[in-house]
Protein backbone atom coordinates (compact mmCIF):
# COMPACT_ATOMS: atom_id res chain seq x y z
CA UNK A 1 -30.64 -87.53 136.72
CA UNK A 2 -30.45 -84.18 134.91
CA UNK A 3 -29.18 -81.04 136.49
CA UNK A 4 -29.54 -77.26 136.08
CA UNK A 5 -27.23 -74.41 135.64
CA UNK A 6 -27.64 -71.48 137.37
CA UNK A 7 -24.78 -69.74 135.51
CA UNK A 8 -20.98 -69.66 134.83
CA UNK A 9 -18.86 -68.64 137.61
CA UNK A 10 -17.12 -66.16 135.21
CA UNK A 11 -20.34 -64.78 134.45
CA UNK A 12 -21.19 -63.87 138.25
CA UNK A 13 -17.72 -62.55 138.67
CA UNK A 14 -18.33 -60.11 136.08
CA UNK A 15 -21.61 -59.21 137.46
CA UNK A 16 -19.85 -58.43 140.67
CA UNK A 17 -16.99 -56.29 139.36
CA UNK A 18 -19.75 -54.43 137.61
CA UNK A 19 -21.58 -53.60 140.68
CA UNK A 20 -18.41 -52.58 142.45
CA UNK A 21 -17.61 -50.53 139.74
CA UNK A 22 -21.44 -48.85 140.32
CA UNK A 23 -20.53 -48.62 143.81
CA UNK A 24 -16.83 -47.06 143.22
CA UNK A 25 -18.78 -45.04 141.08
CA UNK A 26 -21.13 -43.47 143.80
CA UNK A 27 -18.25 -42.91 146.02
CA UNK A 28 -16.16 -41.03 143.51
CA UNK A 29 -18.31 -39.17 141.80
CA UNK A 30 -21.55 -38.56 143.93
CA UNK A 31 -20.34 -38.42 148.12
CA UNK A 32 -16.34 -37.39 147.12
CA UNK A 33 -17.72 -35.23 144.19
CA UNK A 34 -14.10 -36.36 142.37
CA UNK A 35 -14.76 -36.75 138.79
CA UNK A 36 -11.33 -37.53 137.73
CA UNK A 37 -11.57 -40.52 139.89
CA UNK A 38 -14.87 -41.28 138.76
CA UNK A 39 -13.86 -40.50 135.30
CA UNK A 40 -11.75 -43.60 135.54
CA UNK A 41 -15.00 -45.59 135.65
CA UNK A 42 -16.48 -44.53 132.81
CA UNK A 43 -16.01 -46.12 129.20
CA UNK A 44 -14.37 -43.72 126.30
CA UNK A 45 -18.65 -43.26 125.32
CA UNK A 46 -20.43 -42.10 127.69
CA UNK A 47 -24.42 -41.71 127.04
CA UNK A 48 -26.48 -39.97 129.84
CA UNK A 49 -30.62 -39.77 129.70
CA UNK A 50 -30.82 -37.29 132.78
CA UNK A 51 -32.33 -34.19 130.63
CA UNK A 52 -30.23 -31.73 132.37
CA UNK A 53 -26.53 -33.44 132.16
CA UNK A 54 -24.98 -33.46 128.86
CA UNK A 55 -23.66 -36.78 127.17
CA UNK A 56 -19.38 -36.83 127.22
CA UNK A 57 -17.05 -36.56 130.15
CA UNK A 58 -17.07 -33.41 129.93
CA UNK A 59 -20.80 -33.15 130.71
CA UNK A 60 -20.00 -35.46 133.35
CA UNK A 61 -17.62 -33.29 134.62
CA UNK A 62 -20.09 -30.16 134.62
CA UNK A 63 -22.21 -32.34 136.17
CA UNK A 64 -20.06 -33.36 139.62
CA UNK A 65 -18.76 -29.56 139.71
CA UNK A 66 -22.09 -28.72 140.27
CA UNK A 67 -22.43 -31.34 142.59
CA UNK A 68 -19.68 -29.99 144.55
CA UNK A 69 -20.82 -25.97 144.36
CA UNK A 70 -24.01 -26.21 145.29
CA UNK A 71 -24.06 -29.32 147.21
CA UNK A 72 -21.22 -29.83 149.16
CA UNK A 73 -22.40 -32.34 151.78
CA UNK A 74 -24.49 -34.37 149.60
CA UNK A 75 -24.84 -37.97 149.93
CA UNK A 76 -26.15 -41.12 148.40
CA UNK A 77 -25.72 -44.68 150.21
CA UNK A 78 -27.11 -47.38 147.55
CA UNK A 79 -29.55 -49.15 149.94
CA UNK A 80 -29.79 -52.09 146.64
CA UNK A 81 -27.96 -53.01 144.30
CA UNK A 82 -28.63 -55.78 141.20
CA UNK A 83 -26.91 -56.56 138.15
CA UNK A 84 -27.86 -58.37 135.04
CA UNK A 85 -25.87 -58.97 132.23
CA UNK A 86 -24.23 -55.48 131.06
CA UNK A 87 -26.71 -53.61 133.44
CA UNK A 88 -26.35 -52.50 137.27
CA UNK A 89 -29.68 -51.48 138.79
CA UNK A 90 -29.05 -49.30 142.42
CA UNK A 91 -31.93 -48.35 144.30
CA UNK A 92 -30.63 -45.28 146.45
CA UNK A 93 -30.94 -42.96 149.44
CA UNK A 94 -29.72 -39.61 148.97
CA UNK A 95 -30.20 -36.28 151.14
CA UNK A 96 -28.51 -33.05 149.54
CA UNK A 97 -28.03 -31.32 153.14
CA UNK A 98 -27.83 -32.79 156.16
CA UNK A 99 -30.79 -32.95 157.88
CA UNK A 100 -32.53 -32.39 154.62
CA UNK A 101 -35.66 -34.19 152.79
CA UNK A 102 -34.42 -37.23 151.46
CA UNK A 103 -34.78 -38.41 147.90
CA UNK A 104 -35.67 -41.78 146.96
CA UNK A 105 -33.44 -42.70 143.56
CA UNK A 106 -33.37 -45.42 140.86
CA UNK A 107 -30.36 -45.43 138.55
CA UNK A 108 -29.69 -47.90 135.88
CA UNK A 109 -26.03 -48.24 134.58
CA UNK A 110 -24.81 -49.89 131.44
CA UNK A 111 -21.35 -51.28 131.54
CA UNK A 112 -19.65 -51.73 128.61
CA UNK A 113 -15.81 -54.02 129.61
CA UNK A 114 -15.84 -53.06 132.88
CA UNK A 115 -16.86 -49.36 133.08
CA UNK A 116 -20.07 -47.22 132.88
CA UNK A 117 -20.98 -46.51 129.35
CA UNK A 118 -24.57 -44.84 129.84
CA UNK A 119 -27.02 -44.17 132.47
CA UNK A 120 -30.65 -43.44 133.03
CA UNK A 121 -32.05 -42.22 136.20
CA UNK A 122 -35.44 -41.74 138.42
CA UNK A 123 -35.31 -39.23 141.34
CA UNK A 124 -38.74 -38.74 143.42
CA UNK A 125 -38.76 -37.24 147.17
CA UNK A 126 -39.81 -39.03 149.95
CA UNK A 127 -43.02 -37.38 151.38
CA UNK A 128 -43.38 -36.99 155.31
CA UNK A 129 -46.67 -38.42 155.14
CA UNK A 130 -48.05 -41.40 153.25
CA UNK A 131 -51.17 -43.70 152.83
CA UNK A 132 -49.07 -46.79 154.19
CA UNK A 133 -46.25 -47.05 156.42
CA UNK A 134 -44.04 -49.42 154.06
CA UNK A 135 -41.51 -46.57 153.32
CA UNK A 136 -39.78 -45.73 150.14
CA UNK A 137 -36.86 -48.00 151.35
């Protein structure tokens, strides 16, 4: 008889506490616009491919007091979440004023022992009309 291993126990743990971490993350920084909070999340490195935030916590920081300036009552709710290895993968819903067109975002998180150590992102709205009625979500 031979068996197969679907993967250590520590290993999903870890994959876990990374996607809470993601999901702290959102809360923190993105609907709570508190970066000092979600400062705590990220690792001493922090590497950012969205062309209009600047690498550093202190880009990060620019970054959520925008956030909280000019968009008060945004919010995201991650509608999926997966995690592989040192990567968290969200698949998001996020409307910047109530009532407002929502946007339909990707982001991709690299955790480095436990907190965020660089992220890439893909934003695109969600159109009122389409050519099929599976949704964006």
């Amino acid at each position: 008889m031979s068996t197969v291993s679907t993967g250590s126990t520590a290993s999903d743990a870890r994959l876990e506490a990374n996607k809470r971490t993601v999901l702290a993350f959102y809360q923190a920084a993105i609907n709570e616009k508190d970066h000092h909070a979600a400062a705590k999340l990220l690792g001493d490195t922090y590497i950012q491919h969205n062309p209009r935030i600047a690498d550093g916590l202190e880009g990060f920081r620019e970054f959520v007091e925008t956030l909280r300036v000019d968009f008060p009552d945004l919010r995201c709710e991650v509608r999926r979440i997966f995690a592989e290895g040192d990567h968290v993968i969200a698949h998001v819903h996020g409307v910047r004023v109530p009532g407002g067109p929502v946007t339909a975002i990707v982001d991709i998180f690299r955790l480095e022992g436990g907190r965020i150590a660089e992220h890439w992102d893909v934003m695109q709205q969600v159109p009122d009309e389409a050519r099929n009625r599976n949704g964006m979500f």
